[in-house]
Structures are given as C-alpha cells and as structure tokens.
N, C-alpha and C. Protein backbone atom coordinates (compact mmCIF):
# COMPACT_ATOMS: atom_id res chain seq x y z
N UNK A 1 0.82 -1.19 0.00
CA UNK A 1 0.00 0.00 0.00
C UNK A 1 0.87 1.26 0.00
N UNK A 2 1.58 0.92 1.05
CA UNK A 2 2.85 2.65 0.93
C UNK A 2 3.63 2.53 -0.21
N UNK A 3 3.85 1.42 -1.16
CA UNK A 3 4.58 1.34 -2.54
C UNK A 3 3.58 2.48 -3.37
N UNK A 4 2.54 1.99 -3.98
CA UNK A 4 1.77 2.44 -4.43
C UNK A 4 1.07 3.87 -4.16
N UNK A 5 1.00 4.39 -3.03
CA UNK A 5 0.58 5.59 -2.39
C UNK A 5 1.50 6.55 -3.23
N UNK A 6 3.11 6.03 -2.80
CA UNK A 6 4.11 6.66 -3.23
C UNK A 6 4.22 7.01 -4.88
N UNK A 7 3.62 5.57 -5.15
CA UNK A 7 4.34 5.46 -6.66
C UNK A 7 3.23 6.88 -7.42
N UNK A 8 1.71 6.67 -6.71
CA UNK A 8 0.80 7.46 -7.16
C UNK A 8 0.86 8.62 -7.20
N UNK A 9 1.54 9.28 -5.69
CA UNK A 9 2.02 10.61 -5.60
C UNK A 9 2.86 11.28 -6.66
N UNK A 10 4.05 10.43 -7.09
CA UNK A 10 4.75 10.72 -8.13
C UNK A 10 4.41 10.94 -9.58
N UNK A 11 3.46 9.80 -9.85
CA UNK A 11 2.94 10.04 -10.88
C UNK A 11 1.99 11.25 -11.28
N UNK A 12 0.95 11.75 -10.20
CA UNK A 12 0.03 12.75 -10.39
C UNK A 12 0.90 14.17 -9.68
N UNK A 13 1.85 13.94 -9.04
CA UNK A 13 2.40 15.11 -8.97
C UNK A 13 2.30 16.49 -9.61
N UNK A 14 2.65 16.15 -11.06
CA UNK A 14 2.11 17.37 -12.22
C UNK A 14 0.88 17.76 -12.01
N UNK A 15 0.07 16.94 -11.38
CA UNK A 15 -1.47 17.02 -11.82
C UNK A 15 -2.03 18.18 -10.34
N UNK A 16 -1.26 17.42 -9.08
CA UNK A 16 -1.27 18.21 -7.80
C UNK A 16 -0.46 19.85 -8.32
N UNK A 17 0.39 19.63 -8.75
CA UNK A 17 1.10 20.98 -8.76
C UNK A 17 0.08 22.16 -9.96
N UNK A 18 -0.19 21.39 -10.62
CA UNK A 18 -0.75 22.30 -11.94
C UNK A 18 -2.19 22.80 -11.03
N UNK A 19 -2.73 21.95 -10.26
CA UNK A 19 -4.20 22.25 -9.97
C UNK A 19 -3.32 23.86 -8.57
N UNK A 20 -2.60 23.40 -7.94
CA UNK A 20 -2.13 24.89 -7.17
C UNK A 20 -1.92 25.84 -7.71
N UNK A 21 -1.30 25.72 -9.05
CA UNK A 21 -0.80 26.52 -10.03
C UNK A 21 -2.07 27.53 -10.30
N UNK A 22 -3.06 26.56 -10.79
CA UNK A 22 -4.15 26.97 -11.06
C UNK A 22 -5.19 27.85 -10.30
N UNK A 23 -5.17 27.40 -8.63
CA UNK A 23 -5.75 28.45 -7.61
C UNK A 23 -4.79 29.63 -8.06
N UNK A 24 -3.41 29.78 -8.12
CA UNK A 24 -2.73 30.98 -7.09
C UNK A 24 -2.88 31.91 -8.58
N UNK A 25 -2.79 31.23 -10.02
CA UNK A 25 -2.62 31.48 -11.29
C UNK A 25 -3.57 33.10 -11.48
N UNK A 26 -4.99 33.21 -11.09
CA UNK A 26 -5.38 34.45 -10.98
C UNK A 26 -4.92 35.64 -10.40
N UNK A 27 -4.09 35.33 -9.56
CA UNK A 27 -3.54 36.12 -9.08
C UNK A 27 -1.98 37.22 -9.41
N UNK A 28 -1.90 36.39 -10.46
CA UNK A 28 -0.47 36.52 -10.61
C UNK A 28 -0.34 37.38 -12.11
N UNK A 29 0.54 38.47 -12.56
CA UNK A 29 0.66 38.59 -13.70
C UNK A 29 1.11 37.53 -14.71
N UNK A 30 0.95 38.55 -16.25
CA UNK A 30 0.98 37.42 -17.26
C UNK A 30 2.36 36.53 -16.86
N UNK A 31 4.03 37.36 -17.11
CA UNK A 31 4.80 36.78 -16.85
C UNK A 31 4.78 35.68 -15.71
N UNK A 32 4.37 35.94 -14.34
CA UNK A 32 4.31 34.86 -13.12
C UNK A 32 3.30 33.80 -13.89
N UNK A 33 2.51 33.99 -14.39
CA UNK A 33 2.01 33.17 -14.46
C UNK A 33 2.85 31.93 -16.10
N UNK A 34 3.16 32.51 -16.56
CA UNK A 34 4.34 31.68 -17.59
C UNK A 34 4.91 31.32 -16.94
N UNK A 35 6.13 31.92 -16.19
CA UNK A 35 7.06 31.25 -15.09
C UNK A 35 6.20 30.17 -14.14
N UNK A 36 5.14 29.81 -13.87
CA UNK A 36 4.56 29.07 -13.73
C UNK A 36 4.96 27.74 -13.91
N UNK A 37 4.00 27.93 -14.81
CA UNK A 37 3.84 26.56 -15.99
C UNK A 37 5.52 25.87 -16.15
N UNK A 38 6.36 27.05 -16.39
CA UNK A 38 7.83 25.84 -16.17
C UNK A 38 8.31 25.81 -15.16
N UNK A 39 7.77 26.36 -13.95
CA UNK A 39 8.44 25.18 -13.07
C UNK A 39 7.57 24.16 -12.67
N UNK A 40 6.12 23.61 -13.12
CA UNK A 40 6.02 22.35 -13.11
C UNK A 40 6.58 21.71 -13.61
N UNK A 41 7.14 21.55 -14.51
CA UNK A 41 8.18 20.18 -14.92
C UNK A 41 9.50 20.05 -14.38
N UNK A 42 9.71 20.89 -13.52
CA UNK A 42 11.15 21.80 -13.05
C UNK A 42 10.85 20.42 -11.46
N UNK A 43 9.64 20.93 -10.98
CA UNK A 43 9.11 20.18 -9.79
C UNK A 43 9.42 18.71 -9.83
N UNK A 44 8.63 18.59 -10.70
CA UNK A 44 8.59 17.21 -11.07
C UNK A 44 10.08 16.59 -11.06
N UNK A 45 10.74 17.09 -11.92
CA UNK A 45 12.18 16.85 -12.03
C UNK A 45 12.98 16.54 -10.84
N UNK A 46 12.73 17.91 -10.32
CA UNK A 46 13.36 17.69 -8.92
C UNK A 46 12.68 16.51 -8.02
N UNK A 47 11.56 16.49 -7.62
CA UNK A 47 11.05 15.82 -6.74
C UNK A 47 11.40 13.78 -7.27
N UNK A 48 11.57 13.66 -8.51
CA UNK A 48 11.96 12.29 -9.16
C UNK A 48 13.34 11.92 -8.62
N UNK A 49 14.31 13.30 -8.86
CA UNK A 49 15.64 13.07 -8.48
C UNK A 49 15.89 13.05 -7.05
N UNK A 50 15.09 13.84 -6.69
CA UNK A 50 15.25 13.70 -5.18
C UNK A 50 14.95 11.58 -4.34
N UNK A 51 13.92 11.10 -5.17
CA UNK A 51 13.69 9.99 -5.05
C UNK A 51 14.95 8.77 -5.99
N UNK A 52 15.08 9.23 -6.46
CA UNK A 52 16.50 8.64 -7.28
C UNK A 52 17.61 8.84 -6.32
N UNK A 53 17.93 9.72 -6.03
CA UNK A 53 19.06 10.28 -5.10
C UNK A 53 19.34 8.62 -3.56
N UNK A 54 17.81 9.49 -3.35
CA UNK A 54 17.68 8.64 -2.23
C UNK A 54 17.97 6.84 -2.66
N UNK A 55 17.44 6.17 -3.25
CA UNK A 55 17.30 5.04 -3.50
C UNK A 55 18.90 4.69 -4.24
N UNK A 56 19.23 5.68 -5.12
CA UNK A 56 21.16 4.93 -5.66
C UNK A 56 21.93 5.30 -4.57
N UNK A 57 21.48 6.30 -3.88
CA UNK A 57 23.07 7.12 -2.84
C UNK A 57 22.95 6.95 -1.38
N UNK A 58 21.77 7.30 -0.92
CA UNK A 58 21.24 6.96 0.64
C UNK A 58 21.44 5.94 0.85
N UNK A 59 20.30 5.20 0.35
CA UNK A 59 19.96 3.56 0.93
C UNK A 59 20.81 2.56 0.41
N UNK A 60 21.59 2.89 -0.27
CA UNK A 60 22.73 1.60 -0.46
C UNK A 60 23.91 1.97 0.69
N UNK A 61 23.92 3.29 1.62
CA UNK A 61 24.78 3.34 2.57
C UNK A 61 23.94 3.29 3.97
N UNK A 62 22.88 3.49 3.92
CA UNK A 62 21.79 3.99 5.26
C UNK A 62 21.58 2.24 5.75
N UNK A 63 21.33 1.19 4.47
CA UNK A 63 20.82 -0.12 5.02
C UNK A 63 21.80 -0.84 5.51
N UNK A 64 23.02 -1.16 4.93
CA UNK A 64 23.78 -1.60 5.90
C UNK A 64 24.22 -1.59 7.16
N UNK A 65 24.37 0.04 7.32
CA UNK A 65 24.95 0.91 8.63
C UNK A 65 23.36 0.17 9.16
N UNK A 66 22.62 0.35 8.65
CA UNK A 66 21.30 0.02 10.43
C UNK A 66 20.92 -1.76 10.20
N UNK A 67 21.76 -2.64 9.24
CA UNK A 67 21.40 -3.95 9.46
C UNK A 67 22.47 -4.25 10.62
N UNK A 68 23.68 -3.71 10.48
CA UNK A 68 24.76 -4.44 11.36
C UNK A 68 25.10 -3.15 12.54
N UNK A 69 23.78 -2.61 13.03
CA UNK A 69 24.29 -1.25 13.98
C UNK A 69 24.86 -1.58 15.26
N UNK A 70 25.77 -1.44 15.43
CA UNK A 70 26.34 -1.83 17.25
C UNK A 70 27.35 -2.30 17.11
N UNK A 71 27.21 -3.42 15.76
CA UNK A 71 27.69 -5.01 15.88
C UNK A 71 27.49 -5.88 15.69
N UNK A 72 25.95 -5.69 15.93
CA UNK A 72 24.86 -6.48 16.08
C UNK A 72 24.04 -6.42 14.84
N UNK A 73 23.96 -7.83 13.89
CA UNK A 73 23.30 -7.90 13.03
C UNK A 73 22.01 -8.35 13.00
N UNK A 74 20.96 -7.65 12.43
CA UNK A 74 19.39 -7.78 12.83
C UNK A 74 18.98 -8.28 11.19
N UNK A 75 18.25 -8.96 11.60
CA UNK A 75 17.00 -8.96 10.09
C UNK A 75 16.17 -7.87 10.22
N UNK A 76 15.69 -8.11 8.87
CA UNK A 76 14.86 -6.48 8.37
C UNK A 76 13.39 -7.54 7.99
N UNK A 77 12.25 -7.07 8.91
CA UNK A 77 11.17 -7.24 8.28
C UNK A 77 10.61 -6.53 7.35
N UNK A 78 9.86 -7.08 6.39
CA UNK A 78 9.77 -6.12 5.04
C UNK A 78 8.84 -5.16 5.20
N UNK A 79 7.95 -5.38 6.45
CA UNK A 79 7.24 -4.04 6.73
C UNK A 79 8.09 -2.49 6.62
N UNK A 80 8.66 -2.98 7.80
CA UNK A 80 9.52 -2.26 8.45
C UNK A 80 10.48 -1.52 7.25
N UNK A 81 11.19 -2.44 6.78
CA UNK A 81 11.82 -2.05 5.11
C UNK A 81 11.40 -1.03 4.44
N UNK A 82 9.84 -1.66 4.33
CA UNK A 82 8.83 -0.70 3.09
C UNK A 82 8.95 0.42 3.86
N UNK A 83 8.54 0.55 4.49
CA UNK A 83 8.34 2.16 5.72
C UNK A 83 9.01 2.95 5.48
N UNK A 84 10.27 2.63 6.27
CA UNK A 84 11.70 2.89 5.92
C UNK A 84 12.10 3.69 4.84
N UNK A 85 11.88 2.59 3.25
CA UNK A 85 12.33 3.06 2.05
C UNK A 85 11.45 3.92 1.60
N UNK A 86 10.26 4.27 1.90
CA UNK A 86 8.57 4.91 1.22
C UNK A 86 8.64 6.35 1.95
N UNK A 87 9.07 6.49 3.08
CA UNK A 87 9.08 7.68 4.21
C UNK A 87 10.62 8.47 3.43
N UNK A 88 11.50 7.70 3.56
CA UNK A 88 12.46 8.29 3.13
C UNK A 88 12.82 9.20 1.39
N UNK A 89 12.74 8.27 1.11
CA UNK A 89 12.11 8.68 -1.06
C UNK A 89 11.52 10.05 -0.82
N UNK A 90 9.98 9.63 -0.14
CA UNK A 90 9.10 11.01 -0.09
C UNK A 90 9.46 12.04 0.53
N UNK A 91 10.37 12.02 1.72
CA UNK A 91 10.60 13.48 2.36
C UNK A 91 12.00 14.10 1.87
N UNK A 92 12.63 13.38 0.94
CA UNK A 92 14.01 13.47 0.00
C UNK A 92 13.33 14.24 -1.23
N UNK A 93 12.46 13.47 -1.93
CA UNK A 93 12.25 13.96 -2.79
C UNK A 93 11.38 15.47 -2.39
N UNK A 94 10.39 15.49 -1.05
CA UNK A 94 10.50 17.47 -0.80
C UNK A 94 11.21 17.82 -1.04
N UNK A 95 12.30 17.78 0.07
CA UNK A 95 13.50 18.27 -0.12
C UNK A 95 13.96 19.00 -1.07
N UNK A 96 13.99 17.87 -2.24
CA UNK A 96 14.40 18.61 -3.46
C UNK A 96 13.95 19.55 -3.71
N UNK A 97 12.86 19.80 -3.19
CA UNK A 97 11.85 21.01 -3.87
C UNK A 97 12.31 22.43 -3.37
N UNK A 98 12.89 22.15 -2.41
CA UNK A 98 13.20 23.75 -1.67
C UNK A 98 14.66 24.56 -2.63
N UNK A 99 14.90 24.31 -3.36
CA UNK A 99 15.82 25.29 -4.48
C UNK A 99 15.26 25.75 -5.25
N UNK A 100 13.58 25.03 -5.41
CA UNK A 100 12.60 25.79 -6.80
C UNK A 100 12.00 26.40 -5.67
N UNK A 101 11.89 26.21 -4.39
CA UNK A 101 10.64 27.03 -3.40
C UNK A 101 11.39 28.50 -3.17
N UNK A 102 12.88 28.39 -2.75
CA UNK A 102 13.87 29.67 -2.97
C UNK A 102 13.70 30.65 -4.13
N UNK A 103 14.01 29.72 -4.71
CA UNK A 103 13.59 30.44 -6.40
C UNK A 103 12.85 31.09 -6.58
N UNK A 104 11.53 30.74 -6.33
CA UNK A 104 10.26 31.08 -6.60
C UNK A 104 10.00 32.45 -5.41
N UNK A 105 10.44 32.44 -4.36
CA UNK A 105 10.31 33.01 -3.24
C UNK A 105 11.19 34.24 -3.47
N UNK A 106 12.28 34.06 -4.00
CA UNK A 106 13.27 35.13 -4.42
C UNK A 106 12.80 36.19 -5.90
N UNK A 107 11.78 35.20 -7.01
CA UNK A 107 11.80 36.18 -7.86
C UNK A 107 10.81 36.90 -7.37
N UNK A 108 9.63 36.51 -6.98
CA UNK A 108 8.65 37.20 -6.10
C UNK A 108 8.88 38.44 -5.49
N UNK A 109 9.97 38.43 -4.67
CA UNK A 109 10.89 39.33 -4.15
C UNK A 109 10.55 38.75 -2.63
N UNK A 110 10.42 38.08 -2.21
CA UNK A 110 10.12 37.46 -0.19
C UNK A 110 11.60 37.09 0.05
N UNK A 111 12.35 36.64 -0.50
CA UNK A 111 13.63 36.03 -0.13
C UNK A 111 14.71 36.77 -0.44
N UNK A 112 15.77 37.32 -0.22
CA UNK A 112 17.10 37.68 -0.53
C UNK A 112 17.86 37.08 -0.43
N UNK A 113 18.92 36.75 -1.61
CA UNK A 113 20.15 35.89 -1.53
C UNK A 113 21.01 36.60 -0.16
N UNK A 114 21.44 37.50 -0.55
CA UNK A 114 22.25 38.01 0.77
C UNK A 114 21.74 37.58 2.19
N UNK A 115 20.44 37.48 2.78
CA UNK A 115 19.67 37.43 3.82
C UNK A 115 20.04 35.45 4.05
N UNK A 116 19.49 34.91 2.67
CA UNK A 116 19.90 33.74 2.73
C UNK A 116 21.53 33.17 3.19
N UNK A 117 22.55 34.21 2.76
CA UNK A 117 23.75 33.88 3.33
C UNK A 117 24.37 33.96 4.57
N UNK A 118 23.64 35.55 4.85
CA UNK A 118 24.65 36.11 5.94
C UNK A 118 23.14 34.96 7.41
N UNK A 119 22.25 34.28 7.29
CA UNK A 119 21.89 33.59 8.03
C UNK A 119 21.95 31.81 7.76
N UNK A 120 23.45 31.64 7.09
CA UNK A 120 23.55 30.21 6.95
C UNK A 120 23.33 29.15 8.14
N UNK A 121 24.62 29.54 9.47
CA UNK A 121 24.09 28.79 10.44
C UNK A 121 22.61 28.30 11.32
N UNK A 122 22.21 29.12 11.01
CA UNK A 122 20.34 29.22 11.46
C UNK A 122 19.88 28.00 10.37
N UNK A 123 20.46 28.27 9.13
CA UNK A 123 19.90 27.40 8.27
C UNK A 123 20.13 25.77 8.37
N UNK A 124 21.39 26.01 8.60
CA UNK A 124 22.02 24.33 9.12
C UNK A 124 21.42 23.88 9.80
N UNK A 125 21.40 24.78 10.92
CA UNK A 125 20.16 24.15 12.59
C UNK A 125 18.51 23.79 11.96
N UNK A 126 18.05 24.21 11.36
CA UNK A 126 16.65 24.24 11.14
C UNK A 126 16.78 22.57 9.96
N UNK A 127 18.47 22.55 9.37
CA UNK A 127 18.25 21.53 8.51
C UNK A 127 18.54 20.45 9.25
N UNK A 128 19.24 20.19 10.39
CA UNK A 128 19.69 19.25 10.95
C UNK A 128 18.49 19.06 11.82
N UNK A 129 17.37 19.48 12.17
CA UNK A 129 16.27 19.34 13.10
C UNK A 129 15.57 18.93 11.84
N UNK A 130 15.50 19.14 10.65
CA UNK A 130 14.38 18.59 9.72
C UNK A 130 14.89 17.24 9.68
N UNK A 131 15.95 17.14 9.61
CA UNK A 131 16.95 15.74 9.19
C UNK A 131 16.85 14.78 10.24
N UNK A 132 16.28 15.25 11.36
CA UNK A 132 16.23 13.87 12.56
C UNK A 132 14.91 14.10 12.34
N UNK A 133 14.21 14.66 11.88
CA UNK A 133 12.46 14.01 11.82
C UNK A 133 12.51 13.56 10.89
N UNK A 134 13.51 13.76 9.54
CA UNK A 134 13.17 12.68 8.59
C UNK A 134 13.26 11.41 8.64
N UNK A 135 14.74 11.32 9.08
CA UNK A 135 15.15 10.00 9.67
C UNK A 135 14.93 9.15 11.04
N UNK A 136 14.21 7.99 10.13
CA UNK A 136 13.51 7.53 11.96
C UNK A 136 14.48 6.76 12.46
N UNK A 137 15.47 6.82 12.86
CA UNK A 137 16.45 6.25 13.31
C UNK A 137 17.30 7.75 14.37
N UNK A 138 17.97 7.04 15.35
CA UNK A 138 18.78 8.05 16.45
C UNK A 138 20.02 8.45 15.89
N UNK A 139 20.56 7.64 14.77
CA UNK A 139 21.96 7.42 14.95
C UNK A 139 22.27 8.75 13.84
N UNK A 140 23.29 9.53 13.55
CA UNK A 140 24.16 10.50 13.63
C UNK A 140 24.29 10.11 11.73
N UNK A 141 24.32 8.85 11.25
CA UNK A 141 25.39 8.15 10.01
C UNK A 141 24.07 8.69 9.41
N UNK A 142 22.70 8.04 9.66
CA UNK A 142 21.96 8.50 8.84
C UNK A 142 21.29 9.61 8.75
N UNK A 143 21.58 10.60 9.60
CA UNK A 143 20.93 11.63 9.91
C UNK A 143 22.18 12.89 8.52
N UNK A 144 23.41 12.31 9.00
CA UNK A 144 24.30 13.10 8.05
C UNK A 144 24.05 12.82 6.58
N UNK A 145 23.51 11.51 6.26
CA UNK A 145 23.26 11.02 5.26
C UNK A 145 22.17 11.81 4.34
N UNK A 146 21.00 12.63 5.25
CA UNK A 146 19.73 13.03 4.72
C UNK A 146 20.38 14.56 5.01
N UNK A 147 21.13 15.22 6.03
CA UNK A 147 21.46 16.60 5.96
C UNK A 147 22.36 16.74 4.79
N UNK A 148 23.43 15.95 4.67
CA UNK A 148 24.27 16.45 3.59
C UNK A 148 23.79 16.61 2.59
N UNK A 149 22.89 16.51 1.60
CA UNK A 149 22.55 16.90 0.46
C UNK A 149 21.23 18.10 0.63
N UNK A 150 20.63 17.85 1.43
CA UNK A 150 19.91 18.96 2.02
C UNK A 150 20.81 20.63 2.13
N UNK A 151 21.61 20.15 2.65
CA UNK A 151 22.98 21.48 3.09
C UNK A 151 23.39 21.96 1.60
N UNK A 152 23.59 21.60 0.33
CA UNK A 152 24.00 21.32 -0.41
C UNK A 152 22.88 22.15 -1.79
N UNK A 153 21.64 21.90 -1.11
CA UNK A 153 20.29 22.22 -1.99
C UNK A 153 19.96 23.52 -1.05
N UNK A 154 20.34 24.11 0.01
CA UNK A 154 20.08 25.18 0.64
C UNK A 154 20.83 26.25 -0.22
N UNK A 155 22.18 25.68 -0.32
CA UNK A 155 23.41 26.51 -0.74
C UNK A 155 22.82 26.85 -2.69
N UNK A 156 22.37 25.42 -3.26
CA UNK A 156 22.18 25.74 -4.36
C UNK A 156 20.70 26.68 -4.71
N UNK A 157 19.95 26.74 -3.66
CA UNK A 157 18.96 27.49 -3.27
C UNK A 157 19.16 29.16 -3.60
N UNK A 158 20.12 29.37 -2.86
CA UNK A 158 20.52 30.61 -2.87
C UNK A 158 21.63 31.39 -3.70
N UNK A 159 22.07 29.86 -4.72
CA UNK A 159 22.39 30.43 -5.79
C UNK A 159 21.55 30.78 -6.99
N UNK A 160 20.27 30.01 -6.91
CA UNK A 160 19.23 30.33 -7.51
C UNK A 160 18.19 31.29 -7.10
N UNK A 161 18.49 31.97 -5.79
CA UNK A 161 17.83 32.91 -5.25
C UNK A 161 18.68 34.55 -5.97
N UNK A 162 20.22 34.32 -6.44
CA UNK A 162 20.53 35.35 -6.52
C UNK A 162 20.50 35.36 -8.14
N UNK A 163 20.25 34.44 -8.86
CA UNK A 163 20.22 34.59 -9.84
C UNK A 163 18.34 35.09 -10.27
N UNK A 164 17.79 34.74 -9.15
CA UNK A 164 16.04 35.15 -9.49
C UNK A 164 16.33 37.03 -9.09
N UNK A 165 16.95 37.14 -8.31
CA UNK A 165 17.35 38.17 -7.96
C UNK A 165 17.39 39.56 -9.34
N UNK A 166 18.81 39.11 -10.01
CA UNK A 166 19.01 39.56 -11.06
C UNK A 166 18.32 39.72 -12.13
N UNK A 167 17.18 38.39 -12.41
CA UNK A 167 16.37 38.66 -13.26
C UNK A 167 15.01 39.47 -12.84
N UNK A 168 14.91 39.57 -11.24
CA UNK A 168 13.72 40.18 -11.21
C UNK A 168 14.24 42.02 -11.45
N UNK A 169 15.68 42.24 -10.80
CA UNK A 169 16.18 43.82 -10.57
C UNK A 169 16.04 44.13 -11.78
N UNK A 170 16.40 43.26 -13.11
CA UNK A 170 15.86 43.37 -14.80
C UNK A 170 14.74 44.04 -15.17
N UNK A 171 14.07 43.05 -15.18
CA UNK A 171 12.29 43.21 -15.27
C UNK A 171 11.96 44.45 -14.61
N UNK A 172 12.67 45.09 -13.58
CA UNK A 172 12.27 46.10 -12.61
C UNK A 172 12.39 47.55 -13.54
N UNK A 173 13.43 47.39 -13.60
CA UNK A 173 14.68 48.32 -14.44
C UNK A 173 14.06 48.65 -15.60
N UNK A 174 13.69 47.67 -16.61
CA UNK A 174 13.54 48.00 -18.41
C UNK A 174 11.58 48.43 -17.68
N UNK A 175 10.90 47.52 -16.89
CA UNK A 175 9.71 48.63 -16.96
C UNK A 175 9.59 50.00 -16.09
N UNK A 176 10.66 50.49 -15.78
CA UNK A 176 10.78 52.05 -15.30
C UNK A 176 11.31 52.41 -16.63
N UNK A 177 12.09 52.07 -17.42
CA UNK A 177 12.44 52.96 -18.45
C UNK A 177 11.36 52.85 -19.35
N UNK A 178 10.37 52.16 -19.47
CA UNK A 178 9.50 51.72 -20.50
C UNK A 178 8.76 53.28 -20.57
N UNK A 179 8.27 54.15 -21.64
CA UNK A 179 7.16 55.02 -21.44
C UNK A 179 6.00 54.33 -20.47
N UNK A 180 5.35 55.32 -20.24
CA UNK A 180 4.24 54.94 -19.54
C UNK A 180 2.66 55.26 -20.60
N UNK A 181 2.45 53.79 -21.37
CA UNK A 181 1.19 53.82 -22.80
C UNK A 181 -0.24 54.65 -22.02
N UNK A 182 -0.18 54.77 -20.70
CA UNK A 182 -1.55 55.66 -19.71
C UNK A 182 -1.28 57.25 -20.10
N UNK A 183 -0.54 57.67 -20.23
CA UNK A 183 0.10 58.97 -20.10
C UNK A 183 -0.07 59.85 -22.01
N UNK A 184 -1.17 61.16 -21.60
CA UNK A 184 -0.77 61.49 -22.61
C UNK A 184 0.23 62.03 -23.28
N UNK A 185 0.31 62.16 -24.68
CA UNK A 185 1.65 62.61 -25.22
C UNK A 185 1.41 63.98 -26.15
C-alpha cells in the first residue's frame, strides 16, 4: 500500500502541482504566471531526483549501517523495510523542492540571496532538526546522510535565489524605463 501511495504521488504530482498553479494562477501577472507553468516540470524533475538520489546514494549506505548497527546484526522485516524506504524517497524527494521554493520566493521578491547567506548557520540548525524528523532512526550516520545533500540544496537554493534576484532587478529596471502607454503625449 505505501509502494503504491508513493508510486501514485509521483505520478500525479504534475497534476497536484498544476491544480495549485491553477488556484494561485489568478492572481499573478501574465509573466508569473508563464514562469509558472515551467516550473512544473522543473518540480517534477526535482522531486523524481530527489527519489532517485535517495534510493542509488542513501539507501545503499543507510541499510547496511542500520542492518549491522552496534555489531549487532538484525533482520529487516519487510514491513519495516517498506516504511523505511517509502518515508524516506518522499521526504528526500520534498526536499528537493526547496531550491525551486527559494527560487520562486526570491523572484517574487520574499527572499534575498544576501539574507539567505549572511543567516547560513540558522539554516544548518533548522536543517539538521528537519533531518532527525526525517530520519527515523537516532543514529548521527543516517541523519548526516539526509542533511548532507539537504545542506547542499540550501546553498544551491541561494544560488538560484541570486540569480532570481538579477532577473527580477531586470524586469524592474527595463519597466521604469519603458514610457508609460496611460500617459498622454
């Protein structure tokens, strides 16, 4: 059942994101609302790799370290397994999402790259507290396992925050120089 839940989430993902798209879509000018539409596939992308990530890079180092933890070698019931591998995928593949949520937050104008830097350590702490609720396990191996690439997507966050940056100070810039078509001449 959690195979499938998962597998379903992934698949309709586009379908979840486009229907949000679609509430916030009135709201938004023409451009936001183009910029839109590509980062659903942007989402998608990410949120797949984020589940890829997890399953080639995590869990071929996370399952060993917790079959033989202590010393002590345990069997894995496949409940327990599924859980495990279904919980993990899904809150990896969020994860991924927070360099398009920066993004998005930065061209908007809510986020500043600079703000994002000069408060990195805050950021670590808030990621290393997300990283022990992701991971249901105590131990430190897998907890570094789910922060380190997290740490990694913060940083690339805010390189994509300064580059939304630039394109929004753009857009800012050429429509102050633009005439104003209200205004007679």
């Amino acid at each position: 059942m959690r195979v499938s839940l998962l597998t379903a989430f992934a698949v309709t993902l586009p379908y979840i994101i486009l229907e949000i798209w679609l509430f916030i879509a009135p709201g938004l000018n023409r451009d936001s609302r183009i910029f839109g539409l590509y980062a659903i596939p942007v989402a998608v992308i990410f949120f797949a790799g984020g589940m890829a990530f997890t399953f080639f890079v995590i869990l071929p180092q996370a399952i060993p370290f917790l079959v033989n933890f202590g010393g002590i070698t345990s069997q894995i019931r496949p409940s327990s397994y599924i859980r495990f591998v279904t919980s993990i995928m899904f809150w990896i593949g969020i994860a991924f999402q927070f360099p398009l949520i920066i993004y998005v937050l930065a061209r908007v104008g809510l986020v500043r790259a600079q703000v994002l830097i000069d408060q990195w350590r805050l950021a670590i702490v808030i990621i290393a507290v997300i990283s022990a609720m992701i991971t249901p396990t105590i131990d430190p191996v897998n907890m570094g396992l789910v922060m380190g690439p997290m740490i990694v997507l913060y940083f690339l966050g805010v390189l994509l925050a300064k580059i939304a940056e630039r394109g929004r100070d753009r857009e800012l810039s050429e429509k102050e120089t633009q005439p104003d078509s209200l205004s007679p001449t």
